[in-house]
Protein backbone atom coordinates (compact mmCIF):
# COMPACT_ATOMS: atom_id res chain seq x y z
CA UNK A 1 -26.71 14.11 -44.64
CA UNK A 2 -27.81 13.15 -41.09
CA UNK A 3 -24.83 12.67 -38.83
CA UNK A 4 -24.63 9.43 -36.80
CA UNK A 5 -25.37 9.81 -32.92
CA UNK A 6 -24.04 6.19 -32.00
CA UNK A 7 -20.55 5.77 -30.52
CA UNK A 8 -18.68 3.21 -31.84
CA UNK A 9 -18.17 0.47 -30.05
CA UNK A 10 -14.51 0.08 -29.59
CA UNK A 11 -15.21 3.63 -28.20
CA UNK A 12 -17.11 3.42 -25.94
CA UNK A 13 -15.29 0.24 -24.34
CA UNK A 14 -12.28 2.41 -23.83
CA UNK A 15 -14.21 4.85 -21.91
CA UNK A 16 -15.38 2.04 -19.95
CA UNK A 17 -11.95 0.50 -18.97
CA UNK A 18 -10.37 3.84 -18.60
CA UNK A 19 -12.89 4.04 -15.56
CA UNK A 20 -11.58 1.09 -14.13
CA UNK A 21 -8.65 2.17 -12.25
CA UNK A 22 -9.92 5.29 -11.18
CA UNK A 23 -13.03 3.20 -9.57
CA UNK A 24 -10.92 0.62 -8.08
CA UNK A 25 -8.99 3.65 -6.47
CA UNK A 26 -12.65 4.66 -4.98
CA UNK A 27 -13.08 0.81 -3.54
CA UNK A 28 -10.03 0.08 -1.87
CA UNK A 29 -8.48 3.62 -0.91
CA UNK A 30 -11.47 5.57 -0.81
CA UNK A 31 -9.14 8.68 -1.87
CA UNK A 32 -11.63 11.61 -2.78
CA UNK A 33 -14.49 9.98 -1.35
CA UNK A 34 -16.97 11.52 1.08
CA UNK A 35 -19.62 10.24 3.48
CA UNK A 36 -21.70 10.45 6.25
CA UNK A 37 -22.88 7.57 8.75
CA UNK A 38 -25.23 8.64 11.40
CA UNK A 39 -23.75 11.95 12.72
CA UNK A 40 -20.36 11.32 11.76
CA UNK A 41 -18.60 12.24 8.52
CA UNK A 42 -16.26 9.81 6.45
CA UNK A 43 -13.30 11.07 4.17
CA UNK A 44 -11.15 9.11 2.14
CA UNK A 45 -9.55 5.75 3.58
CA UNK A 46 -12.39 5.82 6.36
CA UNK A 47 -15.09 5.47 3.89
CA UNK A 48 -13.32 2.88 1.48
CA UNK A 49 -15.89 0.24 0.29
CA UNK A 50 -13.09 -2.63 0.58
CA UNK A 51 -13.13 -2.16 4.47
CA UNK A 52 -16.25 -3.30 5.09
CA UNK A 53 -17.06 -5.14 1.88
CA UNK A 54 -13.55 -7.07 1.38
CA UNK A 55 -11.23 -7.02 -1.34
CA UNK A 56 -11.46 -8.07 -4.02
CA UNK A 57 -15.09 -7.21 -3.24
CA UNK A 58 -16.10 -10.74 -1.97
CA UNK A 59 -17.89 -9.55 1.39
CA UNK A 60 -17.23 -8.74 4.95
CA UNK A 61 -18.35 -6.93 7.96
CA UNK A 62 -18.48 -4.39 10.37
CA UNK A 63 -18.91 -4.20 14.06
CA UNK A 64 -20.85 -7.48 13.61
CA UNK A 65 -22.89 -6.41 10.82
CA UNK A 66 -22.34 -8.25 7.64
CA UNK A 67 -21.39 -6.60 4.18
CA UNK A 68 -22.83 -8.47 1.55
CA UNK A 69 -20.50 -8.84 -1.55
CA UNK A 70 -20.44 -5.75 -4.49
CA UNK A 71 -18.91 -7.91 -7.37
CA UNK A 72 -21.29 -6.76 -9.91
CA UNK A 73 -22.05 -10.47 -10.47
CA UNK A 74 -23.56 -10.69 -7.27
CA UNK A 75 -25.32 -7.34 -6.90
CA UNK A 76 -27.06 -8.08 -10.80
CA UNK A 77 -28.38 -11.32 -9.32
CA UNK A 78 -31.45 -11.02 -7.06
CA UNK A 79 -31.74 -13.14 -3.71
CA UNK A 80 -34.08 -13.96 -1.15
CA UNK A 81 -33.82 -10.57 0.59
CA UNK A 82 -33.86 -8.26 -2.69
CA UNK A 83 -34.51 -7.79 -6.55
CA UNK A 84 -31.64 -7.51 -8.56
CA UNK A 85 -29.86 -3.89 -8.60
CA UNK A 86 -29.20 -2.13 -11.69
CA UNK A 87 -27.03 1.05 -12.06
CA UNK A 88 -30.03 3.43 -11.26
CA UNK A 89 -31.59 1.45 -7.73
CA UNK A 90 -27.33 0.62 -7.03
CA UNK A 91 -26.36 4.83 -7.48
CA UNK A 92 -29.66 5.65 -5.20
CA UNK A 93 -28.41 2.91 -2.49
CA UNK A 94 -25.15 4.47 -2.79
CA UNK A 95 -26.46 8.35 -2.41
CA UNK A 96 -29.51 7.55 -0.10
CA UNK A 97 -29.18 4.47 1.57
CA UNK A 98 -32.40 2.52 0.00
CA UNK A 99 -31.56 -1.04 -1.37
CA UNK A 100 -33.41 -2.03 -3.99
CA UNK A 101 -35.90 -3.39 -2.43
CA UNK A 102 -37.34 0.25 -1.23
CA UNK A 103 -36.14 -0.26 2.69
CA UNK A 104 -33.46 1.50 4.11
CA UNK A 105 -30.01 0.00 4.35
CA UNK A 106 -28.26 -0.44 8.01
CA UNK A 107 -26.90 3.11 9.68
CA UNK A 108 -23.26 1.69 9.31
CA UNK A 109 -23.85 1.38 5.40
CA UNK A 110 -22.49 4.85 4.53
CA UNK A 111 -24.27 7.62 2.82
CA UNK A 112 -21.95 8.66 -0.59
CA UNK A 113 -21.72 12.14 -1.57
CA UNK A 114 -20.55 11.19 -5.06
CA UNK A 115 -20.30 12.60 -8.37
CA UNK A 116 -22.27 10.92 -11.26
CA UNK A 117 -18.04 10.99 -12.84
CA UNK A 118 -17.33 9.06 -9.71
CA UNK A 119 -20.46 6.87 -9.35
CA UNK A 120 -19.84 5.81 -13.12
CA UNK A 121 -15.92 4.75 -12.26
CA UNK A 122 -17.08 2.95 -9.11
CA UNK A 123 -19.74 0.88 -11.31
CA UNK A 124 -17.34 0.08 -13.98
CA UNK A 125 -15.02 -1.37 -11.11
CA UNK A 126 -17.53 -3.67 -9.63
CA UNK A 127 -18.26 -5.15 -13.10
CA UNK A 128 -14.74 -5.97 -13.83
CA UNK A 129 -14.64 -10.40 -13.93
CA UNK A 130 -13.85 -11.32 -10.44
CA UNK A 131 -11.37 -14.40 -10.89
CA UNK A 132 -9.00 -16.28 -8.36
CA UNK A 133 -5.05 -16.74 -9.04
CA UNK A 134 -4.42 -19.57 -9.88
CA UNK A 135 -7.21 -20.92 -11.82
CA UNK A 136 -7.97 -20.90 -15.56
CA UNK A 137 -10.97 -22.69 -17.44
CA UNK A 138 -9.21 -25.59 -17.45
CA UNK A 139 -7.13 -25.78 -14.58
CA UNK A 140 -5.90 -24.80 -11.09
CA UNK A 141 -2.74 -24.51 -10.43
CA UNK A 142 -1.37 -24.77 -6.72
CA UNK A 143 2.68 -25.05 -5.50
CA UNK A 144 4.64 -26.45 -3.43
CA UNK A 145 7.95 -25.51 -1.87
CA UNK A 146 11.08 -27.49 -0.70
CA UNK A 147 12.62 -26.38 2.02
CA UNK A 148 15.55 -24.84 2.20
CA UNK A 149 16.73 -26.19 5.54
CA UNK A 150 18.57 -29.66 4.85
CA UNK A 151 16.88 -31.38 7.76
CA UNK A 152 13.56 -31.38 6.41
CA UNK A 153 13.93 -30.93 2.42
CA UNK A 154 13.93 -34.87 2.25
CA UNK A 155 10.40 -34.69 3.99
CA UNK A 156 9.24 -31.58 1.62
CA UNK A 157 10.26 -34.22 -1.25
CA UNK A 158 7.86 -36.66 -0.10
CA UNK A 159 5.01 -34.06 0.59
CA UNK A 160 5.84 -33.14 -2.81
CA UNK A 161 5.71 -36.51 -4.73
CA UNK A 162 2.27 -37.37 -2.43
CA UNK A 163 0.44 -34.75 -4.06
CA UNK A 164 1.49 -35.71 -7.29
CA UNK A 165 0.09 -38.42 -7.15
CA UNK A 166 -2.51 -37.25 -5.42
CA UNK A 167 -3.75 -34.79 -8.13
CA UNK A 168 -3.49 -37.48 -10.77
CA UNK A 169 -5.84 -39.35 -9.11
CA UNK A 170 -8.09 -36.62 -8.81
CA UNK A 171 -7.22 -35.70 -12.58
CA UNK A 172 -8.09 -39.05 -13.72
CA UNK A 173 -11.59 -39.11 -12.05
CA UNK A 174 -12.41 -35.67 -13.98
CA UNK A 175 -11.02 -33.43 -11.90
CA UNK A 176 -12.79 -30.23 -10.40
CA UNK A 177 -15.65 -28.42 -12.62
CA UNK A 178 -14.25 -29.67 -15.20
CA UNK A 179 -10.88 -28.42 -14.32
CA UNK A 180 -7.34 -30.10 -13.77
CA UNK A 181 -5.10 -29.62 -11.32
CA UNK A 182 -1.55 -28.77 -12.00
CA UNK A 183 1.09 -29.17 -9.03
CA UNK A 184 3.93 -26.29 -9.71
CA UNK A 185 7.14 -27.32 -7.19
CA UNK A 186 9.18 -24.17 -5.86
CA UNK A 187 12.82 -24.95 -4.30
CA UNK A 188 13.28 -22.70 -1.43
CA UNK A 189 17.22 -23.07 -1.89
CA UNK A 190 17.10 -21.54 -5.52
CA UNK A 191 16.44 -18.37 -3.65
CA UNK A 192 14.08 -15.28 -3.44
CA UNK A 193 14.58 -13.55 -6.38
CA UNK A 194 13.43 -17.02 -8.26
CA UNK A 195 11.07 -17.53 -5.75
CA UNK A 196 9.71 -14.48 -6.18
CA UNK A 197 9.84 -13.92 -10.36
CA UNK A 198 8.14 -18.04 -10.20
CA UNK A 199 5.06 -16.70 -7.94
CA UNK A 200 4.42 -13.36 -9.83
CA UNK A 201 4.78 -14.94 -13.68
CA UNK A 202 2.54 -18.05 -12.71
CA UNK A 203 0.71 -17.12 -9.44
CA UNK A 204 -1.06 -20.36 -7.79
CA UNK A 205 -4.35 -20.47 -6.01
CA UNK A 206 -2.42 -21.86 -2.67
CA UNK A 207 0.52 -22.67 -1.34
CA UNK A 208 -0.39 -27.08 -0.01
CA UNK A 209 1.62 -29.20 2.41
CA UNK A 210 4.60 -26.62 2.20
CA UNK A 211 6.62 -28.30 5.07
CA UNK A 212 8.84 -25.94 6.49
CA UNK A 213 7.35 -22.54 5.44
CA UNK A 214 7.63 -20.75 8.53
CA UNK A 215 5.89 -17.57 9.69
CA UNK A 216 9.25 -15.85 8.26
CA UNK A 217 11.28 -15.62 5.27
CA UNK A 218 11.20 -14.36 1.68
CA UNK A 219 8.50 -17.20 0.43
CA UNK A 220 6.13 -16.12 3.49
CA UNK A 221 6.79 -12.75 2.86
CA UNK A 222 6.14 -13.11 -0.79
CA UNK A 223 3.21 -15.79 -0.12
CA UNK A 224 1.80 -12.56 2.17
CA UNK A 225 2.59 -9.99 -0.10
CA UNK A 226 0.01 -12.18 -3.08
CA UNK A 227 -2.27 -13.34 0.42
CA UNK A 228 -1.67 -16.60 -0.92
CA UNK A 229 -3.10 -19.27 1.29
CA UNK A 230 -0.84 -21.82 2.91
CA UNK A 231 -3.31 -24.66 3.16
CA UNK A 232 -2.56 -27.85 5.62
CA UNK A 233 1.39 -26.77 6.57
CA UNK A 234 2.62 -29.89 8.61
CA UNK A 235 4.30 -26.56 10.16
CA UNK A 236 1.07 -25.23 11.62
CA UNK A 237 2.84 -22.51 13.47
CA UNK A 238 1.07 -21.55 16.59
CA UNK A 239 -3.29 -20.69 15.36
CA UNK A 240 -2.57 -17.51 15.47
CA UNK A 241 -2.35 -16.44 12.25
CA UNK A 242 -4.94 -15.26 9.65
CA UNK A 243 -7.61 -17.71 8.81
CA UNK A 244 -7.36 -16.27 5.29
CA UNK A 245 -3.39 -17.20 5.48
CA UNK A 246 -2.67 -20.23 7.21
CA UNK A 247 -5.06 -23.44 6.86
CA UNK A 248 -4.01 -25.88 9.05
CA UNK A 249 -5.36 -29.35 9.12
CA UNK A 250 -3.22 -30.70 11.64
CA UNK A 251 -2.64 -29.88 15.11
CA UNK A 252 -1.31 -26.86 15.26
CA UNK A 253 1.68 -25.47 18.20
CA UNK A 254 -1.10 -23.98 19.78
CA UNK A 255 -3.02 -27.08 19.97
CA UNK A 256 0.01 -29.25 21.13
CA UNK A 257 1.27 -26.36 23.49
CA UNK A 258 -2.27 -26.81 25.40
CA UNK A 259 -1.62 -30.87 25.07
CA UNK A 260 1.67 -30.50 26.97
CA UNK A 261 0.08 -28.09 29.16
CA UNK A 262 -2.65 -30.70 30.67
CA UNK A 263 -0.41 -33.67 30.68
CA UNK A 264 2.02 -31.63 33.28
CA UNK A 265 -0.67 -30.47 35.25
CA UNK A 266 -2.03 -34.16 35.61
CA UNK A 267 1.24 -35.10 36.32
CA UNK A 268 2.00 -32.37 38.33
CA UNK A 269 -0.44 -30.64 39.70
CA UNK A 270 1.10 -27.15 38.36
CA UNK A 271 2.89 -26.37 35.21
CA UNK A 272 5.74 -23.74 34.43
CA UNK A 273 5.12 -21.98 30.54
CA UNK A 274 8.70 -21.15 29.37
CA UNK A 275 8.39 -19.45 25.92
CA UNK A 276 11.19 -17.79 23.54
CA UNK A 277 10.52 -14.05 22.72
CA UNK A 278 8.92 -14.83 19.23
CA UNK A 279 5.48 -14.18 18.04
CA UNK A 280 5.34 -18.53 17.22
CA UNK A 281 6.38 -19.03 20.55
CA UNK A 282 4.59 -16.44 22.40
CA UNK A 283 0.94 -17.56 21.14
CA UNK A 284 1.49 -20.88 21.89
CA UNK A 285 2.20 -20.12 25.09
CA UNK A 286 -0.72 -18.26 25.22
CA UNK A 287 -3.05 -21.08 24.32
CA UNK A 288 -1.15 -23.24 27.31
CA UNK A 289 -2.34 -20.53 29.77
CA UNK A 290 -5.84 -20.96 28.72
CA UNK A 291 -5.11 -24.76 29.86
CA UNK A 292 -3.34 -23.60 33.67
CA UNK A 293 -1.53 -20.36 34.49
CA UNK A 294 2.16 -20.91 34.79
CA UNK A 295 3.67 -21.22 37.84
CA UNK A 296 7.52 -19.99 38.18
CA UNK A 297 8.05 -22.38 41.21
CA UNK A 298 6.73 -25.54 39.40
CA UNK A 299 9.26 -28.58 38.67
CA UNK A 300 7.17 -29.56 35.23
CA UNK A 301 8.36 -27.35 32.59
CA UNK A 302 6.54 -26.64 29.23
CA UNK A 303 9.07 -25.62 26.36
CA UNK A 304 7.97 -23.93 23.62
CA UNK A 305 10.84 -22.03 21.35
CA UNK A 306 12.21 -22.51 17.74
CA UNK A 307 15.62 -24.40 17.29
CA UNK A 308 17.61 -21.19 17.11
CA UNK A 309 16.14 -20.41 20.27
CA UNK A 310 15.77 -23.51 22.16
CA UNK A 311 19.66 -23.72 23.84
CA UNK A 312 19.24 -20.22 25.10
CA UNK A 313 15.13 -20.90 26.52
CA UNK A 314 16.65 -23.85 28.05
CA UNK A 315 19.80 -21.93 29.78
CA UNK A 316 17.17 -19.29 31.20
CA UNK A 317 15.38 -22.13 32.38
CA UNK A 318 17.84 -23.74 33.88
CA UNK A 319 19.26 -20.67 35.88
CA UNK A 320 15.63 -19.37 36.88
CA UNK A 321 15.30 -22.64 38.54
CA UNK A 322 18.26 -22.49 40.90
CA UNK A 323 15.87 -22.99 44.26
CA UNK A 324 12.99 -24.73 42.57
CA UNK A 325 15.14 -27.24 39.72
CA UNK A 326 12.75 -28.54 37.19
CA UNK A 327 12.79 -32.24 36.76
CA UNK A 328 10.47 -32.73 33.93
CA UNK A 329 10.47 -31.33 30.74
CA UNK A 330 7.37 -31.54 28.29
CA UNK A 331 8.31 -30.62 24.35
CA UNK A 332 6.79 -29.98 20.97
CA UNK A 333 8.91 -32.12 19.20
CA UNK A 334 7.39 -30.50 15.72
CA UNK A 335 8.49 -27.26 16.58
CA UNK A 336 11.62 -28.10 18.03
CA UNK A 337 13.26 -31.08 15.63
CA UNK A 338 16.49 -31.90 15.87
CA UNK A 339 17.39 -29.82 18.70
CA UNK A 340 15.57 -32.51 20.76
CA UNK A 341 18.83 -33.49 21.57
CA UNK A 342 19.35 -30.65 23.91
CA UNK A 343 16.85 -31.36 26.00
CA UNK A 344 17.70 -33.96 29.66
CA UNK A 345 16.32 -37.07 28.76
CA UNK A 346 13.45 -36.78 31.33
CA UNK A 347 11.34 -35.20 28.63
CA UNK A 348 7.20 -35.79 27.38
CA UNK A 349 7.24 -34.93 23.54
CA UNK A 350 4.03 -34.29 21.66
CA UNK A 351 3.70 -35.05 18.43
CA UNK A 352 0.71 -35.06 15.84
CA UNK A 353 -1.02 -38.21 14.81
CA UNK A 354 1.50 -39.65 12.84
CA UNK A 355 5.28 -42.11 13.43
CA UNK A 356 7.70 -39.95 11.76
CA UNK A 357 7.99 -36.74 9.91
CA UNK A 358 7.90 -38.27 6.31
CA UNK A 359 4.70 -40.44 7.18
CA UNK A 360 3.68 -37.25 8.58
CA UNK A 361 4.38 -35.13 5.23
CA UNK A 362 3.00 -37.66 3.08
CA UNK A 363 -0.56 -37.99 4.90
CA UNK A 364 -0.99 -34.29 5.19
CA UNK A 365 -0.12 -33.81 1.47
CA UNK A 366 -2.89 -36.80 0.80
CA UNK A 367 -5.26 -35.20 3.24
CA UNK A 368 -4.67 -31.46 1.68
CA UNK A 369 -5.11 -32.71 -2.00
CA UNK A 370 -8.34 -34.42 -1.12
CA UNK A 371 -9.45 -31.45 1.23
CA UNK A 372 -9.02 -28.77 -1.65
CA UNK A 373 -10.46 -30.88 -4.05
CA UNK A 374 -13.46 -31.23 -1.57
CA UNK A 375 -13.85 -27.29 -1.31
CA UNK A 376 -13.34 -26.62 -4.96
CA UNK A 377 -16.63 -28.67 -5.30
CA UNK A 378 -18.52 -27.50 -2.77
CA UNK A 379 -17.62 -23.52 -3.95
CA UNK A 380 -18.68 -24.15 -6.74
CA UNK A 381 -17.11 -23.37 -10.38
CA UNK A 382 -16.27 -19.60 -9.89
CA UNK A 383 -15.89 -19.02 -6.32
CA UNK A 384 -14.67 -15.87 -4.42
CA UNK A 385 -11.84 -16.15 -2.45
CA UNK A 386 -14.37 -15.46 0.83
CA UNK A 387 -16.31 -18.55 -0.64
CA UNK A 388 -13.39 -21.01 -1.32
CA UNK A 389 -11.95 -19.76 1.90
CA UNK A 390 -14.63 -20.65 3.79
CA UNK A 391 -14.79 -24.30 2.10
CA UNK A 392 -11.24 -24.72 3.21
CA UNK A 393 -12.37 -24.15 6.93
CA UNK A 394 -14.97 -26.93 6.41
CA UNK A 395 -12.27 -29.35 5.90
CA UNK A 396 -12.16 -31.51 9.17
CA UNK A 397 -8.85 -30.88 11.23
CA UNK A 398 -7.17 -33.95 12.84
CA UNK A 399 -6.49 -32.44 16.52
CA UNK A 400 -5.10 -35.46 17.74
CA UNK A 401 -1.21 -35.05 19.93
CA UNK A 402 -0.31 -38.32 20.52
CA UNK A 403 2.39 -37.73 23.90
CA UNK A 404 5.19 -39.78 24.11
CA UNK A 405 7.26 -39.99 27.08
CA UNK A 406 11.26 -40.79 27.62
């Protein structure tokens, strides 16, 4: 009898997925990898392929040179530039630096001493699906949270109900690709540990309209921790965060910092920057220097500090300017809230478009529902996070600060 030479199936996908963890290992850590670039050599996390070409292997860059993305989806299909790669012309591009159209990659692409063991994990990594969070073949699901600060859950409420409405619109008109969407509402004052067990058992594409979610805190820390999106915050902290983490479509502090900035220098003719010591606070007033460097002697004061902070910003203040006493004060109003009260009444407060904080909360929520479903389409039905990302950025931003002054 002649003895089979075929593998069983169910065998030889076990190999395959065994390979799988071992090759993601080899993308994101690089542990055990070697490689040369030029004239210098590359060991372990220095020659990961997630730091150039982005994780979860969606594309990137490096020193201005872009990295195209290695899903296998992407690699399999050919483009404009190149045939399709298959495992033989993708190992030799790997190894030698030759795409597969027979020219040699950049320099910075580095050259992989790698073991066909290794090579053969790394492959079986890059064809693993690439999905989003979030989104099944029949829906996406995004969340919300309600604040837990009193003061502003009643506005989180009404963010909340907009986009409930919002998405059954969208719903019944077909929804996206086919897909629904499905609003999931968190309540900050249930606390972390339900926070927390909510966003790992059902994780959502993106945080929308979450009024109130702050730069700290266990929901940002958790919304980090999954690099959740927080897309159009009525909270747009200062611009300084991570395109990939906070999507603002409204003015954000930065913006409104800079606002306040130019209306007491027209006013003025100088303009004092007083900032609390707080990363919010500190890259706002940052984007006001770009507007007029601050000028300790100047009687038009720009304010810029959480509520916790604002009595003792405004006691500094007040002391620094024993010789030189400020008579104007120009405020954030978003950023500050109820601690307006504080403040002497000679005062210029910026706010975004908008009459109040709940007609506020309920336009952004409108204007995020109809700016994700916007980028869903245009990313198509199976995006990459790089790709839906990037469709998110497209969404126009409403920069108007409308000053009003008392």
């Amino acid at each position: 009898m002649i003895r089979s030479l075929l593998v069983p199936m169910p065998v030889l996908l076990a190999a395959a997925l065994a390979s799988v963890p071992a090759g993601e290992q080899l993308y994101t850590t690089g542990e055990g990898l070697e490689a040369q670039t030029g004239p210098v050599t590359l060991r372990a996390g220095q020659a990961a392929c997630a730091n150039c070409h982005g994780e979860p292997m969606d594309g990137g860059g490096e020193g201005g040179v872009a990295a195209p993305p290695l899903a296998w989806s992407s690699l399999s299909q050919s483009t404009s530039e190149r045939p399709a790669y298959d495992e033989a012309l993708f190992r030799r591009a790997l190894r030698e630096g030759i795409g597969a159209n027979g020219r040699a990659l950049h320099i910075l692409m580095p050259r992989y001493r790698l073991s066909d063991a290794q090579a053969d994990s790394l492959v079986a990594y890059l064809k693993m699906p690439v999905s989003l969070a979030g989104v099944t073949s029949d829906e996406v699901v995004v969340a919300t949270v309600l604040p837990a600060e009193p003061r502003l859950y009643a506005a989180g409420e009404i963010s909340a109900q907009a986009l409930t409405e919002a998405f059954a619109q969208i719903n019944a008109e077909g929804g996206i690709h086919g897909r629904r969407l499905r609003l999931r509402t968190m309540d900050e004052a249930s606390g972390p540990a339900k926070i927390a067990a909510e966003l790992a058992s059902d994780a959502p594409l993106l945080l929308i309209a979450s009024i109130g979610l702050g730069r700290d805190g266990p929901t940002a820390d958790q919304a980090r921790a999954l690099r959740l999106t927080n897309f159009a915050p009525v909270a747009a902290l200062s611009g300084g965060e991570p395109r990939q983490l906070v999507v603002p479509l409204l003015p954000t502090l930065g913006d409104i910092a800079g606002a306040l900035a130019r209306a007491a220098l027209a006013e003025h003719g100088c303009v004092r920057i007083a900032a609390a010591d707080d990363p919010v606070s500190l890259e706002s007033a940052a984007a006001a220097e770009t507007v007029a460097p601050s000028s300790d002697d100047c009687p038009a004061v720009v304010l810029l500090a959480s509520p916790d902070n604002l009595p003792a910003l405004l006691a500094a203040v007040r002391q620094d300017g024993a010789s030189a006493r400020p008579a104007h004060y120009f405020v954030a109003a978003e950023q500050l809230g109820a601690a307006l009260a504080l403040v002497p009444r000679r005062r210029t407060i910026a706010l975004p478009a908008g009459k109040s904080l709940a007609e506020l909360s309920s336009g952004n929520a409108r204007s995020a529902a109809q700016g994700l479903a916007a980028a869903l389409r245009s990313a198509g039905r199976n995006p990459s996070r790089r790709q839906l990302l990037e469709a998110l950025d497209r969404t126009p931003v409403d920069r108007d600060v409308r000053l009003v002054k008392q």
